[in-house]
C-alpha atoms as a PDB file:
ATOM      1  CA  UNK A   1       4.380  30.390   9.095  1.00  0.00           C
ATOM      2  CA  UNK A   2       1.309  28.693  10.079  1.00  0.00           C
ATOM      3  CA  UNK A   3      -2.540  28.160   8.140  1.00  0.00           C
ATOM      4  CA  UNK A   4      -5.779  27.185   9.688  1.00  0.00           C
ATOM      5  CA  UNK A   5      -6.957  23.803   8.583  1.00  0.00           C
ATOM      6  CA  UNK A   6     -10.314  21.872   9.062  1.00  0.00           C
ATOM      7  CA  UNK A   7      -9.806  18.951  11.234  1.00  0.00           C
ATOM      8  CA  UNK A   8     -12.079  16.300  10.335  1.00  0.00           C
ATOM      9  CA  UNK A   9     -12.572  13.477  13.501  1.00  0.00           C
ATOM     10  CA  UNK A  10     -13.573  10.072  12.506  1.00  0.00           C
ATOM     11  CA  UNK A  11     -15.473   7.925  14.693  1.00  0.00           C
ATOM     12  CA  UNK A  12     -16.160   4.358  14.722  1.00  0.00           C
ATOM     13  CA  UNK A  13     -12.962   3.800  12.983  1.00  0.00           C
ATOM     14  CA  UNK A  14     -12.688  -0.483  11.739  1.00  0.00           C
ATOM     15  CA  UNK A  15      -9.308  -1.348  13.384  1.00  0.00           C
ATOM     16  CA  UNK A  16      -8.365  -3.185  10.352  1.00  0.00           C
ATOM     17  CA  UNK A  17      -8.555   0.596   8.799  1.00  0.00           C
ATOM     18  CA  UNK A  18      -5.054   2.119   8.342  1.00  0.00           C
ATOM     19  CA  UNK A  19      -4.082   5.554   7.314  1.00  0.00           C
ATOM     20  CA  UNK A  20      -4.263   5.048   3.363  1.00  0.00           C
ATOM     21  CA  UNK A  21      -7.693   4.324   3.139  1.00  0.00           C
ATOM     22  CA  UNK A  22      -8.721   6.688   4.982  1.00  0.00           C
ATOM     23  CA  UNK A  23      -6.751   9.440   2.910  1.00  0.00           C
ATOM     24  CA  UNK A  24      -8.434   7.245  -0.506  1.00  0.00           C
ATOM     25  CA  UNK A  25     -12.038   7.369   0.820  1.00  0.00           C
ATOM     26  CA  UNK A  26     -11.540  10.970   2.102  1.00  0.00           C
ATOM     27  CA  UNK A  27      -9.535  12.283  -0.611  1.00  0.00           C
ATOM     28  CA  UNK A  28     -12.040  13.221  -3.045  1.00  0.00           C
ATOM     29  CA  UNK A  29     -13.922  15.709  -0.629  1.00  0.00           C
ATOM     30  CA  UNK A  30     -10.508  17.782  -0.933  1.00  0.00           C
ATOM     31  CA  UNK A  31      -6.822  18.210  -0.259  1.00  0.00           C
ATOM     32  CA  UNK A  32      -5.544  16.057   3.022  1.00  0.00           C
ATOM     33  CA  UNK A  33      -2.455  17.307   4.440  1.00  0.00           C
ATOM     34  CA  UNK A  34      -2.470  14.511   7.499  1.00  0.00           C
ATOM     35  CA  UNK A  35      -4.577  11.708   8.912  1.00  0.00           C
ATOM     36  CA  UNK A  36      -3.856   9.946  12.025  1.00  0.00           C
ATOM     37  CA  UNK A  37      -5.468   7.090  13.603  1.00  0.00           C
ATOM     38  CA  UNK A  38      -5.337   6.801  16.965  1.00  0.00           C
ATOM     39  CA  UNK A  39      -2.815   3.750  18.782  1.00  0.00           C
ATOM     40  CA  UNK A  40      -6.056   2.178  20.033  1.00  0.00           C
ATOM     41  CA  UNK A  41      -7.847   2.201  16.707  1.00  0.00           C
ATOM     42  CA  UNK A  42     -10.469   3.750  17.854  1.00  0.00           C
ATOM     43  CA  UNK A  43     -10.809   7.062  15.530  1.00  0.00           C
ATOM     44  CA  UNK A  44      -8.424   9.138  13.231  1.00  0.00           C
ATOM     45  CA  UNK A  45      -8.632  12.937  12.711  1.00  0.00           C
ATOM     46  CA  UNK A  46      -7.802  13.788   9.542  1.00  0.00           C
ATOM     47  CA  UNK A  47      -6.495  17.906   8.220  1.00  0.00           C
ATOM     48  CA  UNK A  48      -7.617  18.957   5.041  1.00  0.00           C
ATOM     49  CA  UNK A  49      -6.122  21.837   3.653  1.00  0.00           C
ATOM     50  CA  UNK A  50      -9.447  23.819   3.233  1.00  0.00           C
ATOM     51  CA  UNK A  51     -12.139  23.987   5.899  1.00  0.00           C
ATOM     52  CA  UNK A  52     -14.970  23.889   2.917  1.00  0.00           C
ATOM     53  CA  UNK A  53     -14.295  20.501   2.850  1.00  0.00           C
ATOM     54  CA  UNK A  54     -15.270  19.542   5.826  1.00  0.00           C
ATOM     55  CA  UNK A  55     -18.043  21.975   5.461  1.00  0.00           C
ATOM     56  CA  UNK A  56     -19.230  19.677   2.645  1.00  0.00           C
ATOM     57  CA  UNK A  57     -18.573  16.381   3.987  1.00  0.00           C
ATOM     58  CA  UNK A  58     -20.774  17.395   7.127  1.00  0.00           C
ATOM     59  CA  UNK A  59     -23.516  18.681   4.442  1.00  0.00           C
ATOM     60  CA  UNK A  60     -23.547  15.492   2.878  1.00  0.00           C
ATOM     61  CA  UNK A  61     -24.127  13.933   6.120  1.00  0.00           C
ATOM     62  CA  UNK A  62     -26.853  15.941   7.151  1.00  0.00           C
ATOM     63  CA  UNK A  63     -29.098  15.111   3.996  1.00  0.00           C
ATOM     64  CA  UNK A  64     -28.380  11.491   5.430  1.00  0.00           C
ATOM     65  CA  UNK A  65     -25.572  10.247   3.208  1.00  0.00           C
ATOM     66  CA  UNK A  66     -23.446   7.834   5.888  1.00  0.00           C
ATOM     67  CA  UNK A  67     -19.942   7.164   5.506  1.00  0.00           C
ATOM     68  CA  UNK A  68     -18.720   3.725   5.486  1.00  0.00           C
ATOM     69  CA  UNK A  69     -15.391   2.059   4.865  1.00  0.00           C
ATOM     70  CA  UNK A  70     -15.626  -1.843   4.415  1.00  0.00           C
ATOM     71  CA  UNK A  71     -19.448  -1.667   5.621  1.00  0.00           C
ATOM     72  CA  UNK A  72     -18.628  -0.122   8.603  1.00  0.00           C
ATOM     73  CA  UNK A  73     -20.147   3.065   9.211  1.00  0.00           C
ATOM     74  CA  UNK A  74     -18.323   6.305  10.253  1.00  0.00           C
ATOM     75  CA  UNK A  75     -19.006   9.040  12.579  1.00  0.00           C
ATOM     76  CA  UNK A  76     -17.863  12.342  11.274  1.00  0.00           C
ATOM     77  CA  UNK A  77     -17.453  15.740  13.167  1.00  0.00           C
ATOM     78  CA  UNK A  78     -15.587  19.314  12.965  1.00  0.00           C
ATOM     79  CA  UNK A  79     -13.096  19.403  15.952  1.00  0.00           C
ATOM     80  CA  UNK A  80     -11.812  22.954  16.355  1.00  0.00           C
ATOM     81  CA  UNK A  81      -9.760  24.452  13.774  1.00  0.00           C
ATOM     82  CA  UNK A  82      -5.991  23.841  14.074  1.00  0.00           C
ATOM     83  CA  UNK A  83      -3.169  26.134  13.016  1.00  0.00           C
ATOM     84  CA  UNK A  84      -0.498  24.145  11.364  1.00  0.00           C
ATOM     85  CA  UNK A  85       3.151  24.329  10.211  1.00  0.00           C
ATOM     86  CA  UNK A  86       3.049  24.674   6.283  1.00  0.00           C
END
């Protein structure tokens, strides 16, 4: 049975980033069912369990809170929602 998730993309990822910070930073905007960064480093899309949070996280943006992980600063966007195994 699949669910519709919010896929978060992540831009401007640090390669010295990996997976668990990511899910720590990201965590507290809601449930993460996976993150992946991608083999060049580059960015990670990340699957939260509820598209609100994403919905949030993008608010927060707009009202010019930036996103940064070790002083490096992030660029977030929706990708199209995803239906995923449970």
């Amino acid at each position: 049975d699949l669910v519709v998730v919010g896929r978060l993309f992540v831009g401007r990822v640090d390669p010295t980033i990996n997976v668990e910070q990511l899910k720590e930073y990201f965590n507290k905007y809601g449930s993460i069912k996976k993150c992946v960064i991608d083999i060049n480093g580059k960015y990670a899309l990340i699957d939260f369990n509820n598209d609100k949070s994403i919905e949030n996280i993008l608010k927060l943006q707009e009202n010019n809170k930036l996103y940064s992980i070790q002083g490096k600063y992030l660029h977030l966007n929706r990708t199209m929602n995803t239906s995923v195994p449970r």
